[in-house]
Protein backbone atom coordinates (compact mmCIF):
# COMPACT_ATOMS: atom_id res chain seq x y z
CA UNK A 1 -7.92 49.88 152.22
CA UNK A 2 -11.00 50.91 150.67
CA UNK A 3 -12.06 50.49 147.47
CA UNK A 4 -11.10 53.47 144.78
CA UNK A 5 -8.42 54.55 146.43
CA UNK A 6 -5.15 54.61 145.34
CA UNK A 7 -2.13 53.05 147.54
CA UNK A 8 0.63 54.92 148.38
CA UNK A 9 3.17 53.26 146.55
CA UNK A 10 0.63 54.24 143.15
CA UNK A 11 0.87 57.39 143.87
CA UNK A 12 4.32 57.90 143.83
CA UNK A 13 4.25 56.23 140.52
CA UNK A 14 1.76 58.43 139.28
CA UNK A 15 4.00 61.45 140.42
CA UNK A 16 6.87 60.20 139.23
CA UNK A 17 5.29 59.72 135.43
CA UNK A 18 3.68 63.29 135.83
CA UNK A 19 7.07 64.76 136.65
CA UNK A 20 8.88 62.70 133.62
CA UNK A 21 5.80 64.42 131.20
CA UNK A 22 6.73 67.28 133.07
CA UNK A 23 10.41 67.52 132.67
CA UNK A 24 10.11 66.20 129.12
CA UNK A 25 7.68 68.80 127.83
CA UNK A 26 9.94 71.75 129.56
CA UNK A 27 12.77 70.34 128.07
CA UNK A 28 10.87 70.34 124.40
CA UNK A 29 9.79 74.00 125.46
CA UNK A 30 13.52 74.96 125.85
CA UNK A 31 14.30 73.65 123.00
CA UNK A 32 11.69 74.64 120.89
CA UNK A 33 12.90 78.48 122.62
CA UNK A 34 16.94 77.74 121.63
CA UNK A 35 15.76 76.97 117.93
CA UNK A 36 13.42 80.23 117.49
CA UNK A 37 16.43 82.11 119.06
CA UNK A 38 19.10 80.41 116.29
CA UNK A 39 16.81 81.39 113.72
CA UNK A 40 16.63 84.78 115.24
CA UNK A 41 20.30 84.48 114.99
CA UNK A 42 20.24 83.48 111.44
CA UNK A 43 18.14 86.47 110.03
CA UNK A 44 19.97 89.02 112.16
CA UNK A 45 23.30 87.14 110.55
CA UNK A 46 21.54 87.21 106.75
CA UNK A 47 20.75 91.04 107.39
CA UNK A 48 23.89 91.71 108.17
CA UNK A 49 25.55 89.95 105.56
CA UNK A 50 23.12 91.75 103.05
CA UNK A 51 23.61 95.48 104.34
CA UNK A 52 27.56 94.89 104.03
CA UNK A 53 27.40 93.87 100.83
CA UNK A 54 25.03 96.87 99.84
CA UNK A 55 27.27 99.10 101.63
CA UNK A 56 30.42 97.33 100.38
CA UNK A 57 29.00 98.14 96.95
CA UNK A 58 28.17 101.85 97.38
CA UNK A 59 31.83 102.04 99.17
CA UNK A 60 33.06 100.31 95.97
CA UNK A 61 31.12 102.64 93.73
CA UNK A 62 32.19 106.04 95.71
CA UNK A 63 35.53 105.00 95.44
CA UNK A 64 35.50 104.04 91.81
CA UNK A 65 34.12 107.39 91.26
CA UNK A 66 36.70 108.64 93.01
CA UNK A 67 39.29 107.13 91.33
CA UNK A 68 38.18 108.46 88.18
CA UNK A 69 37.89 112.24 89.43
CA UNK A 70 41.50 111.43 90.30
CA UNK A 71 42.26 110.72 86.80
CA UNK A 72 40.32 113.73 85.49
CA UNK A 73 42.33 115.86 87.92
CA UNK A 74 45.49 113.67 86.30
CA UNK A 75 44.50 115.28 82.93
CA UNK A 76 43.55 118.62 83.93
CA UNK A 77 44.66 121.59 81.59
CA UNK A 78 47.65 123.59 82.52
CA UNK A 79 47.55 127.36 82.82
CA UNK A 80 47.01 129.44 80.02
CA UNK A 81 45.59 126.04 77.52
CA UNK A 82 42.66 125.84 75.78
CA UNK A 83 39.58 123.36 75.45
CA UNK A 84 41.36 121.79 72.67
CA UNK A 85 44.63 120.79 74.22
CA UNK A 86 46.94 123.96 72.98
CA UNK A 87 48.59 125.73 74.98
CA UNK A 88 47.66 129.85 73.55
CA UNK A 89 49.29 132.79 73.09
CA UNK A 90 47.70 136.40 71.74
CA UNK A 91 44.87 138.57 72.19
CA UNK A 92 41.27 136.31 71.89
CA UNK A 93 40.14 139.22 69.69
CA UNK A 94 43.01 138.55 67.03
CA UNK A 95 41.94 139.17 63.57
CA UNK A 96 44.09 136.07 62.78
CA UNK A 97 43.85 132.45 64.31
CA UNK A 98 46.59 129.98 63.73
CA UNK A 99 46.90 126.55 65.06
CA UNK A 100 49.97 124.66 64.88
CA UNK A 101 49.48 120.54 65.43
CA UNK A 102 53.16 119.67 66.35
CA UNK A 103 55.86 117.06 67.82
CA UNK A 104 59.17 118.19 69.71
CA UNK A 105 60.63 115.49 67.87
CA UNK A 106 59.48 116.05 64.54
CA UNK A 107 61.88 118.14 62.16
CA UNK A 108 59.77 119.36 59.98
CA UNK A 109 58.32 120.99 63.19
CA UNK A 110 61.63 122.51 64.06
CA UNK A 111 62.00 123.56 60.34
CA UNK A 112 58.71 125.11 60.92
CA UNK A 113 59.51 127.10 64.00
CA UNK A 114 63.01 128.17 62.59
CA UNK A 115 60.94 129.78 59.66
CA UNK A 116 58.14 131.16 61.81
CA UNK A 117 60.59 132.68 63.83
CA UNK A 118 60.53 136.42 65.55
CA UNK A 119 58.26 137.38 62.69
CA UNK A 120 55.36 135.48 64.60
CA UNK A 121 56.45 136.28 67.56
CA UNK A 122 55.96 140.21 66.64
CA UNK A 123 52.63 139.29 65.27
CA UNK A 124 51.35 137.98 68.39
CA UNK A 125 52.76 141.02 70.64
CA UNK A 126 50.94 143.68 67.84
CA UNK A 127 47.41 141.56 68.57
CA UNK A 128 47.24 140.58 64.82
CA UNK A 129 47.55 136.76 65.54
CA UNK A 130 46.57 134.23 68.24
CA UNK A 131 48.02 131.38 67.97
CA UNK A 132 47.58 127.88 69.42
CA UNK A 133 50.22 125.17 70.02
CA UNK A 134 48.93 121.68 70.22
CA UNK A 135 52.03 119.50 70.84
CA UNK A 136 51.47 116.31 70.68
CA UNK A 137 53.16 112.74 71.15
CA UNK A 138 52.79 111.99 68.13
CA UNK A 139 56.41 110.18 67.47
CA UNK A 140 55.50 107.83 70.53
CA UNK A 141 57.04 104.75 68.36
CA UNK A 142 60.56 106.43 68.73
CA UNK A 143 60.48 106.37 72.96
CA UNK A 144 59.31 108.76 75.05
CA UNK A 145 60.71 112.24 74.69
CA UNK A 146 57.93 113.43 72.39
CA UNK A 147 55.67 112.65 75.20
CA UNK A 148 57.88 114.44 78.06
CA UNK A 149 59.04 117.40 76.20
CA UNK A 150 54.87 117.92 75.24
CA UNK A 151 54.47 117.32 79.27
CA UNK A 152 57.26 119.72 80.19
CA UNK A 153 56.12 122.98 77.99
CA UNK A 154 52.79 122.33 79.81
CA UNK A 155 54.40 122.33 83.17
CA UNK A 156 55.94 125.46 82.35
CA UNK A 157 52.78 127.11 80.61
CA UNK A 158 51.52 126.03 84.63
CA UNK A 159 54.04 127.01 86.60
CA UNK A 160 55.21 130.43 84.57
CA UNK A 161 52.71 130.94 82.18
CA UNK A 162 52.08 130.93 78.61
CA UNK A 163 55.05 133.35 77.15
CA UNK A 164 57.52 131.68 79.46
CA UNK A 165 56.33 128.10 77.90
CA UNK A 166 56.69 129.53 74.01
CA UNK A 167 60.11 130.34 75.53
CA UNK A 168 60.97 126.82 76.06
CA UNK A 169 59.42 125.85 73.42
CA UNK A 170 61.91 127.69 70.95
CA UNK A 171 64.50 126.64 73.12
CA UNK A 172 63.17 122.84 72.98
CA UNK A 173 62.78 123.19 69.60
CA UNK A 174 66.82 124.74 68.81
CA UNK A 175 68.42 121.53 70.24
CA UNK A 176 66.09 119.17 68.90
CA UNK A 177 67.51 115.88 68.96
CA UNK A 178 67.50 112.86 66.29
CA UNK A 179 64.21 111.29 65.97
CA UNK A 180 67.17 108.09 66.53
CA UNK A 181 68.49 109.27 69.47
CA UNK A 182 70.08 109.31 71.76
CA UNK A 183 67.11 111.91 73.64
CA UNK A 184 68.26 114.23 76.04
CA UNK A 185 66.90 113.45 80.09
CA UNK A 186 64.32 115.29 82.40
CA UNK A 187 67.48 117.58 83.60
CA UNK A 188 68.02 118.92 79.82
CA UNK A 189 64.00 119.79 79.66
CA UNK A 190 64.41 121.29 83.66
CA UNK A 191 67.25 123.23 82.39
CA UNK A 192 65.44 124.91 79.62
CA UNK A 193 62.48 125.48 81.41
CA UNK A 194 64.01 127.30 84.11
CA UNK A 195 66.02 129.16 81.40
CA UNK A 196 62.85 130.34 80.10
CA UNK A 197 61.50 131.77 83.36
CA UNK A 198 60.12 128.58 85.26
CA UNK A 199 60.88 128.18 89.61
CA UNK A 200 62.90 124.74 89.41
CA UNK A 201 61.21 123.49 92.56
CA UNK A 202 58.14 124.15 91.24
CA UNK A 203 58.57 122.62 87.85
CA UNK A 204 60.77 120.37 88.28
CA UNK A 205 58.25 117.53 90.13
CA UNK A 206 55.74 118.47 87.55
CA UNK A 207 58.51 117.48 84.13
CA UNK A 208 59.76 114.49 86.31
CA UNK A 209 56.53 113.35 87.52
CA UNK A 210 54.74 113.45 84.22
CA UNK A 211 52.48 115.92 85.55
CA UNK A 212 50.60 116.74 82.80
CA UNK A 213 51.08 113.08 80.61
CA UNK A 214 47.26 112.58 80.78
CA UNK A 215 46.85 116.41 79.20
CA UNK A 216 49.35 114.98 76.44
CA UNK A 217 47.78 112.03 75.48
CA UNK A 218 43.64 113.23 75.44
CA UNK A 219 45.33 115.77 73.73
CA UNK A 220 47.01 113.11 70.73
CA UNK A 221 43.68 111.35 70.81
CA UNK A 222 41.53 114.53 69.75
CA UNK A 223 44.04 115.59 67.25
CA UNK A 224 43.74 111.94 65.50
CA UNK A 225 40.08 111.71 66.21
CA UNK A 226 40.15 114.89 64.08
CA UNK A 227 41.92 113.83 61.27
CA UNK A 228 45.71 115.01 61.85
CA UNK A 229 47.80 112.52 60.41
CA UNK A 230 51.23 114.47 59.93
CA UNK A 231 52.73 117.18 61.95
CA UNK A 232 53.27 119.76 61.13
CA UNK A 233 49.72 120.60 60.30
CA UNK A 234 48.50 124.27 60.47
CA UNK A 235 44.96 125.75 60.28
CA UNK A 236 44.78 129.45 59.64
CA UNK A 237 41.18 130.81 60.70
CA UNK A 238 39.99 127.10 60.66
CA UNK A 239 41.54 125.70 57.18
CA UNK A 240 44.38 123.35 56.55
CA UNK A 241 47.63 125.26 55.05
CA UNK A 242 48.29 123.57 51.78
CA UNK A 243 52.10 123.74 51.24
CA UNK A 244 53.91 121.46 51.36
CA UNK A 245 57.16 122.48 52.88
CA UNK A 246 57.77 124.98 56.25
CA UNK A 247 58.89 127.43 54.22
CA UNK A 248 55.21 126.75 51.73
CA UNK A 249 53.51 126.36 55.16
CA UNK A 250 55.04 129.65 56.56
CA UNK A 251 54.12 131.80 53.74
CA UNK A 252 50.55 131.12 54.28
CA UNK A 253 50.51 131.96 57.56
CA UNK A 254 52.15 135.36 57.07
CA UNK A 255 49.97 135.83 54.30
CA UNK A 256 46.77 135.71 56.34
CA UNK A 257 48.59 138.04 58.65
CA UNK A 258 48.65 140.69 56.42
């Protein structure tokens, strides 16, 4: 053998080690390639994760916004009301403006409206008065009818317009029960409603339903918000009546009449 050269059996050795390095720096190289791919993995994962939330918080907004459109819509005005929760009746050029603050469970109210009587009624057909009724649930301590019968003459203002809801409203107002109770049901305020001129199957979902109880209670809120602390309370032309009794009140309402 001459000298230098390697035998055969040191060459297979040397092979053998080369193919070991060999092996062992593919397998480092393949795993080196599984980790970059993992954390490849990983940010695709965490970019994911952080557009979902981002869209699960727009999603969350939209449909919060959503929801409270729906509640706006909840407390949307009835037909023939005005910006201040009344429902109103009479010409908008009236020489006159009357606004009556009021509770279907109040007597004094019903005192009020006994008084008031066809005499305002005429008024408002001859154009010398518009008048505004802002019912209210005012009695709320003594259960819940102040709240539907306000709810019901604004589901019949809706359904059959103003005159037909002063129509219930007199009617409302003539069996007026004990602030004590016992309070007459939805059919009673159903009755009278379709008695003065309301579709039952269209008003009927809207007095059982509550259909206008968020109308009713903004409405409450303004009225305390400005200042009304006893019903009845009447402005003529923007200023407080000062009497004392319905009969007191009524005389200063006629009186601005003329």
């Amino acid at each position: 053998m001459a000298k230098g050269h390697k035998s055969e059996q040191e060459r297979l050795a040397t092979q053998t080690k080369r193919d070991k390095r060999r092996a062992k720096a593919d397998r480092a190289k393949a795993a080196a390639e599984a980790r970059r791919k993992a954390a490849k993995r990983k940010e695709r994962l965490t970019y994911v994760l952080v557009v979902g939330v981002v869209l699960a918080v727009v999603v969350g907004g939209y449909l919060l916004i959503r929801a409270l459109n729906d509640t706006s819509d909840t407390a949307a005005a009835p037909e023939g009301a005005s910006g201040e929760y009344g429902i109103v009746l009479g010409q908008e050029d009236a020489p006159t403006e009357v606004v009556i603050y009021e509770d279907f469970l109040c007597p004094f109210c019903a005192q009020l409206e006994g008084v008031l009587g066809d005499q305002l009624d005429t008024a408002i057909e001859q154009g010398d008065v518009r008048v505004e009724f802002r019912t209210l649930n005012f009695l709320s301590q003594a259960g819940d009818y102040s709240l539907r019968a306000a709810n019901a003459f604004a589901a019949v203002s809706e359904t059959a317009g103003p005159e037909a809801a002063k129509e219930f409203h007199d009617l409302v107002f003539a069996e007026q029960p004990s602030e004590s109770g016992p309070f007459p049901d939805d059919d009673f305020l159903v009755e009278k409603a379709v008695e003065a001129g309301a579709d039952e199957g269209e008003v009927r979902p809207l007095i059982e339903d509550l259909g206008f109880e968020g109308w009713v209670e903004d409405g409450t809120e303004a009225a305390s918000r400005d200042g009304i602390r006893q019903t009845p309370t009447v402005l003529v032309d923007g200023q407080r009546t000062v009497g004392e009794s319905p009969q007191q009140i009524a005389s200063e309402v006629f009186a601005a009449i003329g």
